[in-house]
C-alpha atoms as a PDB file:
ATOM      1  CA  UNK A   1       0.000   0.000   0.000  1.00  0.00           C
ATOM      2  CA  UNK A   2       1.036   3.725  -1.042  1.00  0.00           C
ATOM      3  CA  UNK A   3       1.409   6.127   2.036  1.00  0.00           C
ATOM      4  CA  UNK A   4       0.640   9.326   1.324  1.00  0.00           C
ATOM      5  CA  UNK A   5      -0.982  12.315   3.213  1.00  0.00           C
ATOM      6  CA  UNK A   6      -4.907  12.384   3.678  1.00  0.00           C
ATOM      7  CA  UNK A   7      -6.009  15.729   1.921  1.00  0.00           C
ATOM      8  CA  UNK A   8      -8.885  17.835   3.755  1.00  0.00           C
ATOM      9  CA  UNK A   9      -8.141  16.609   7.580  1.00  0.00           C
ATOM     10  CA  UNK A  10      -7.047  19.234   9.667  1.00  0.00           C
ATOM     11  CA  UNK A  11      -5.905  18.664  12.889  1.00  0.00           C
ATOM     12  CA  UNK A  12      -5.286  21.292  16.340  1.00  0.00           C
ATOM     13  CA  UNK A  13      -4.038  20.390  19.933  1.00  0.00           C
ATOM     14  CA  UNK A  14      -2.384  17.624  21.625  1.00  0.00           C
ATOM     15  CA  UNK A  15      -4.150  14.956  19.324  1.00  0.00           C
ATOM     16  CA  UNK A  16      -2.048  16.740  16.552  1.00  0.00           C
ATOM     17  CA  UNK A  17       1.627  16.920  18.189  1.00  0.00           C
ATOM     18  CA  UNK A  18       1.004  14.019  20.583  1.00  0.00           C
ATOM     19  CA  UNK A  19       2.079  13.512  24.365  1.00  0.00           C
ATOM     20  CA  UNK A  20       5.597  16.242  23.754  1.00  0.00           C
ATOM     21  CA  UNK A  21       5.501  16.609  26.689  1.00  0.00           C
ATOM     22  CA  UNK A  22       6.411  13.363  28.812  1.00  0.00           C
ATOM     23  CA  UNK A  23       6.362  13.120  32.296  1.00  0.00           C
ATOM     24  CA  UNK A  24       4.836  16.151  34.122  1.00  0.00           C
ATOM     25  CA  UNK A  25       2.528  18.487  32.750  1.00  0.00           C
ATOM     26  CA  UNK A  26       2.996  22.459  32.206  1.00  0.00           C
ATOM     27  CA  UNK A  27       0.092  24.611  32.915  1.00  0.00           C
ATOM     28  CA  UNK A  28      -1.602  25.938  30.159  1.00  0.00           C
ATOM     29  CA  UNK A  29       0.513  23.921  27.396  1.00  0.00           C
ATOM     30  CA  UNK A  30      -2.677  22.436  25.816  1.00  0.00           C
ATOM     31  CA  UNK A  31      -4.133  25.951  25.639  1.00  0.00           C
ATOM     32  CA  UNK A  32      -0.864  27.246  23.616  1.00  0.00           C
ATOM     33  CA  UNK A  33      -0.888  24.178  21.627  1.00  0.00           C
ATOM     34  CA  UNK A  34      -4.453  24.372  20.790  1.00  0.00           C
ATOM     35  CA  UNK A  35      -4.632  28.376  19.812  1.00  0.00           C
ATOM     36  CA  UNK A  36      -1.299  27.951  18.018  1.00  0.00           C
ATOM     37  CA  UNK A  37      -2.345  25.076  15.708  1.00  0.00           C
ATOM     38  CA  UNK A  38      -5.812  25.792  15.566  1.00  0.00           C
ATOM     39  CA  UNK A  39      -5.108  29.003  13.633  1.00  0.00           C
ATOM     40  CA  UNK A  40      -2.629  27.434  11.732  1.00  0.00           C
ATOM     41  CA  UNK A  41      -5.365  24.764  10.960  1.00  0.00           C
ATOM     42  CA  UNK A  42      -8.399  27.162  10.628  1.00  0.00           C
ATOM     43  CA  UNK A  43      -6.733  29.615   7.986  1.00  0.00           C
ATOM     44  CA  UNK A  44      -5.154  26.591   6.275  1.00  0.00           C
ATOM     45  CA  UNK A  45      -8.872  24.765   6.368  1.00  0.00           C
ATOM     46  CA  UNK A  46     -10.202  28.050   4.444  1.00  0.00           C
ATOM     47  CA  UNK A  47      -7.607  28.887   2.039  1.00  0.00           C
ATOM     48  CA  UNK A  48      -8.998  25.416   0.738  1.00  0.00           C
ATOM     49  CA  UNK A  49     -12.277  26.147   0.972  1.00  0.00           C
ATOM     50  CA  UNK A  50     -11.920  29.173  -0.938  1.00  0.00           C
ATOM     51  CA  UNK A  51      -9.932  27.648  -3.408  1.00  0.00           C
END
């Protein structure tokens, strides 16, 4: 079987970078991770809507 990349999923959050993070826990990580790559996956998401 080919592997290639599945077109139209976009992903935010710690389901998208996984557990980084290891042992221990910062405060407020998820929220960074999830603002960060939820724009990056929300303008992303409608640049290919709009195209």
């Amino acid at each position: 079987a080919q592997k290639a990349p599945a077109g139209n999923v976009f992903a935010a959050g710690e389901i998208m970078v996984g557990n980084i993070l290891g042992q221990g826990y910062v405060g407020g990580f998820g929220l960074l991770v999830g603002n960060v790559f939820g724009r990056i996956a929300g303008e992303e998401a409608a640049r290919h809507a709009h195209a």
